[in-house]
C-alpha atoms as a PDB file:
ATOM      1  CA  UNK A   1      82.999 162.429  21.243  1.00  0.00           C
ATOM      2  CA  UNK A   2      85.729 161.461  18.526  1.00  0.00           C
ATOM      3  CA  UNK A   3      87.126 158.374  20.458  1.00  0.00           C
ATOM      4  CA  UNK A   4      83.365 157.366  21.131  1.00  0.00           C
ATOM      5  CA  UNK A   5      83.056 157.270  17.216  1.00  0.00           C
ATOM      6  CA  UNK A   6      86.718 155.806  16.915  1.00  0.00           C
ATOM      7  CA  UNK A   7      84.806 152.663  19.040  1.00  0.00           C
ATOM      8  CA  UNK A   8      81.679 152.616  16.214  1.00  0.00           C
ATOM      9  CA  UNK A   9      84.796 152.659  13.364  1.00  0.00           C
ATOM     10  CA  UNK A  10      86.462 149.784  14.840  1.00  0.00           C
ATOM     11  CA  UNK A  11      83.537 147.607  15.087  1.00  0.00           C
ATOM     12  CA  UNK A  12      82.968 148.350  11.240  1.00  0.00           C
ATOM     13  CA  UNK A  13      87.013 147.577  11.087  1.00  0.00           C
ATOM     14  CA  UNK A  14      86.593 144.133  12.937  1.00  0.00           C
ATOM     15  CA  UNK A  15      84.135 143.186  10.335  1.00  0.00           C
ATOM     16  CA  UNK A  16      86.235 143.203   7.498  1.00  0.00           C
ATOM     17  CA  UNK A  17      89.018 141.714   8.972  1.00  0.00           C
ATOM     18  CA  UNK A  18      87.079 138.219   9.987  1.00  0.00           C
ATOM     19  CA  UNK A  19      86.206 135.606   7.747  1.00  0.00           C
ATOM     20  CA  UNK A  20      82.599 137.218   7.748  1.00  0.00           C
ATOM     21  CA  UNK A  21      81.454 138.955   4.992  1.00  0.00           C
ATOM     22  CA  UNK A  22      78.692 140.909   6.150  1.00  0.00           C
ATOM     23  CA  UNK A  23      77.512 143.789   3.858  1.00  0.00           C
ATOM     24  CA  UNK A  24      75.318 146.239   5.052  1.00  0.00           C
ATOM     25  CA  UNK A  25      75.046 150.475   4.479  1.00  0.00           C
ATOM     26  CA  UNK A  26      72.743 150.663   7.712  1.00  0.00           C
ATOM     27  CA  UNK A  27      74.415 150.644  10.942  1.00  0.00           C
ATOM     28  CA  UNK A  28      71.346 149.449  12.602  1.00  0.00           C
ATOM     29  CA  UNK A  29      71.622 145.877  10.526  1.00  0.00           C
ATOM     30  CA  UNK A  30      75.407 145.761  11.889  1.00  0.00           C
ATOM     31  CA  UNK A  31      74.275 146.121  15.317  1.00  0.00           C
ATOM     32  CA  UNK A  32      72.060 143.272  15.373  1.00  0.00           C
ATOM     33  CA  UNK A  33      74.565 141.222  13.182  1.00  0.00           C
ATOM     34  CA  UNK A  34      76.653 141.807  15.700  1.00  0.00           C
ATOM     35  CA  UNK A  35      74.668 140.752  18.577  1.00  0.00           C
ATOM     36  CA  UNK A  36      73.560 137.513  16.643  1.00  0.00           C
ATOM     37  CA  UNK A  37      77.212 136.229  15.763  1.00  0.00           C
ATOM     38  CA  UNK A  38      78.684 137.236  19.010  1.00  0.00           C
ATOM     39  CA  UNK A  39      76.640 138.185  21.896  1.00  0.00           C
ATOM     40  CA  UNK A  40      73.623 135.383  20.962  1.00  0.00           C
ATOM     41  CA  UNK A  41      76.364 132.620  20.201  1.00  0.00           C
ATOM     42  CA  UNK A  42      78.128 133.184  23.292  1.00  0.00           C
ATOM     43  CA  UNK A  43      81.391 134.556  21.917  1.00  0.00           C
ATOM     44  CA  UNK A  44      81.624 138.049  23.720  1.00  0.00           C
ATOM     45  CA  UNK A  45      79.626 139.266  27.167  1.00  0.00           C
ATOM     46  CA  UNK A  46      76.647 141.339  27.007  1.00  0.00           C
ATOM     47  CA  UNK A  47      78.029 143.651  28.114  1.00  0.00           C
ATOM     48  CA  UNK A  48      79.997 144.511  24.842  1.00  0.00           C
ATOM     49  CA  UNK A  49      76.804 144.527  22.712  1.00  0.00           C
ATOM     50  CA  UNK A  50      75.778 147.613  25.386  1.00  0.00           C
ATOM     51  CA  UNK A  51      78.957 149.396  24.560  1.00  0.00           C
ATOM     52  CA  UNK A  52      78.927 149.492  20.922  1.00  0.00           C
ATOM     53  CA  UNK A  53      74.724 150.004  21.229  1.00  0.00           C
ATOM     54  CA  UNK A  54      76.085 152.987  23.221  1.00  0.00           C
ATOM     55  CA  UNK A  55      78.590 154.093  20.956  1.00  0.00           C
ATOM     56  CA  UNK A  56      76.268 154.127  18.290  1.00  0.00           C
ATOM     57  CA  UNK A  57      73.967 156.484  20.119  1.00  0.00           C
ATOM     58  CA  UNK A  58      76.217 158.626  21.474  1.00  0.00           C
ATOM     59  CA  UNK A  59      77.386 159.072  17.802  1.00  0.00           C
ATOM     60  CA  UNK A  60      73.782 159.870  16.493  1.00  0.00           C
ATOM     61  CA  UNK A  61      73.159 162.806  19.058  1.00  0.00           C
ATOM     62  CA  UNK A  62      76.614 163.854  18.080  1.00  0.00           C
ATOM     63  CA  UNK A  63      75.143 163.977  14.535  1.00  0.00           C
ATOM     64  CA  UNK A  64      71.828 165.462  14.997  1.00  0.00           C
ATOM     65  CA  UNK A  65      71.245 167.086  18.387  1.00  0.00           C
ATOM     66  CA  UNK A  66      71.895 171.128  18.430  1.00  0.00           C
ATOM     67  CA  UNK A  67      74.414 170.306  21.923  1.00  0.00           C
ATOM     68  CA  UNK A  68      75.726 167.423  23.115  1.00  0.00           C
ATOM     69  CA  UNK A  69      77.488 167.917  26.451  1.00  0.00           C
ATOM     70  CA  UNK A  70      79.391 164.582  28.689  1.00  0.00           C
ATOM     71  CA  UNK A  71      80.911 165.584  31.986  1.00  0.00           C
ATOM     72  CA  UNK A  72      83.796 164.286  33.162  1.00  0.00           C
ATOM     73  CA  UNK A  73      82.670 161.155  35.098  1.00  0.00           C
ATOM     74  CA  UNK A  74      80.952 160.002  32.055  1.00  0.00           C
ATOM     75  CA  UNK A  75      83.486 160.773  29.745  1.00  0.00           C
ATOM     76  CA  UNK A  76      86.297 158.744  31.515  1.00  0.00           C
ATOM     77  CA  UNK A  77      83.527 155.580  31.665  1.00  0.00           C
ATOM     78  CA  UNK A  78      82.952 156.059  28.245  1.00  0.00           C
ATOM     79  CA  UNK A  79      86.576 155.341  27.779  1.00  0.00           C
ATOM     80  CA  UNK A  80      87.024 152.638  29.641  1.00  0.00           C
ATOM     81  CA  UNK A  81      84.422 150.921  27.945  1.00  0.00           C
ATOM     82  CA  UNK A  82      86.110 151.499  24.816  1.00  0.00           C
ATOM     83  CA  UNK A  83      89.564 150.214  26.042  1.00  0.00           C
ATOM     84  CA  UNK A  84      87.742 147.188  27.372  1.00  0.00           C
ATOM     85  CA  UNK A  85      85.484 146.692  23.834  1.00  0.00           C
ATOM     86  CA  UNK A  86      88.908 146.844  21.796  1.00  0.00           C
ATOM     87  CA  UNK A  87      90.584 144.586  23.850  1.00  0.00           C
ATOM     88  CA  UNK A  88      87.740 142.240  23.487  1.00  0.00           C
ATOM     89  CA  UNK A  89      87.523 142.675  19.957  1.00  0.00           C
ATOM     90  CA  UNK A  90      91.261 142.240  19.554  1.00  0.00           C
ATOM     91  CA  UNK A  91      90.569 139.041  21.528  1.00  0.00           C
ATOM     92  CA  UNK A  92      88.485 138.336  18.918  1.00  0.00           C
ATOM     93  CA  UNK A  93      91.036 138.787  15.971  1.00  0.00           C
ATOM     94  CA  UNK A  94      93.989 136.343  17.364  1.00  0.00           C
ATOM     95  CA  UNK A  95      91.501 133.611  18.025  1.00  0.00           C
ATOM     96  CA  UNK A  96      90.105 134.167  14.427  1.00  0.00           C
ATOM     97  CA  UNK A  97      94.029 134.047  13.196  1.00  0.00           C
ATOM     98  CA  UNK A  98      95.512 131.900  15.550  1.00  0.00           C
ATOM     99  CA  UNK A  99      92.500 129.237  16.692  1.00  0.00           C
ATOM    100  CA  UNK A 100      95.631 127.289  18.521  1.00  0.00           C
END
């Protein structure tokens, strides 16, 4: 569950490194921020917006459910999508730095 919240961490990382200065203390308001400056304007897939929705509930029932239990299978998807939505984000970063 760590490295699902290590995706959640990075999105909040990735926002302070751009140019945009988006303040928020509920992750809920990041979500959609995120889906309006990227997803909506066509900079990242879908697809991306689903993994860090994910990530964000996956964290929650980490939080607050009494047992949270992945098995294997889901566990090694869940990590793929992670390596995939860091790449992407990193993607992000060296256009945002380097717009050549």
């Amino acid at each position: 569950m760590s490295w699902r919240l290590g995706v959640y961490s990075f999105l909040l990382t990735f926002l302070s490194r751009l140019k945009y200065h988006f303040e928020t203390s509920r992750h809920s308001r990041i979500l959609g921020w995120f889906n309006k400056e990227f997803i909506a304007a066509g900079k990242v897939e879908v697809k991306f917006g689903k993994i860090i929705r994910n990530a964000y509930q996956n964290r929650t029932k980490g939080d607050y459910d009494a047992f949270v239990d992945y098995n294997l299978t889901e566990v090694e998807r869940m990590h793929s999508e992670m390596i995939e939505f860091i790449r992407e984000i990193g993607r992000l970063i060296r256009e945002e730095y380097n717009p050549n």
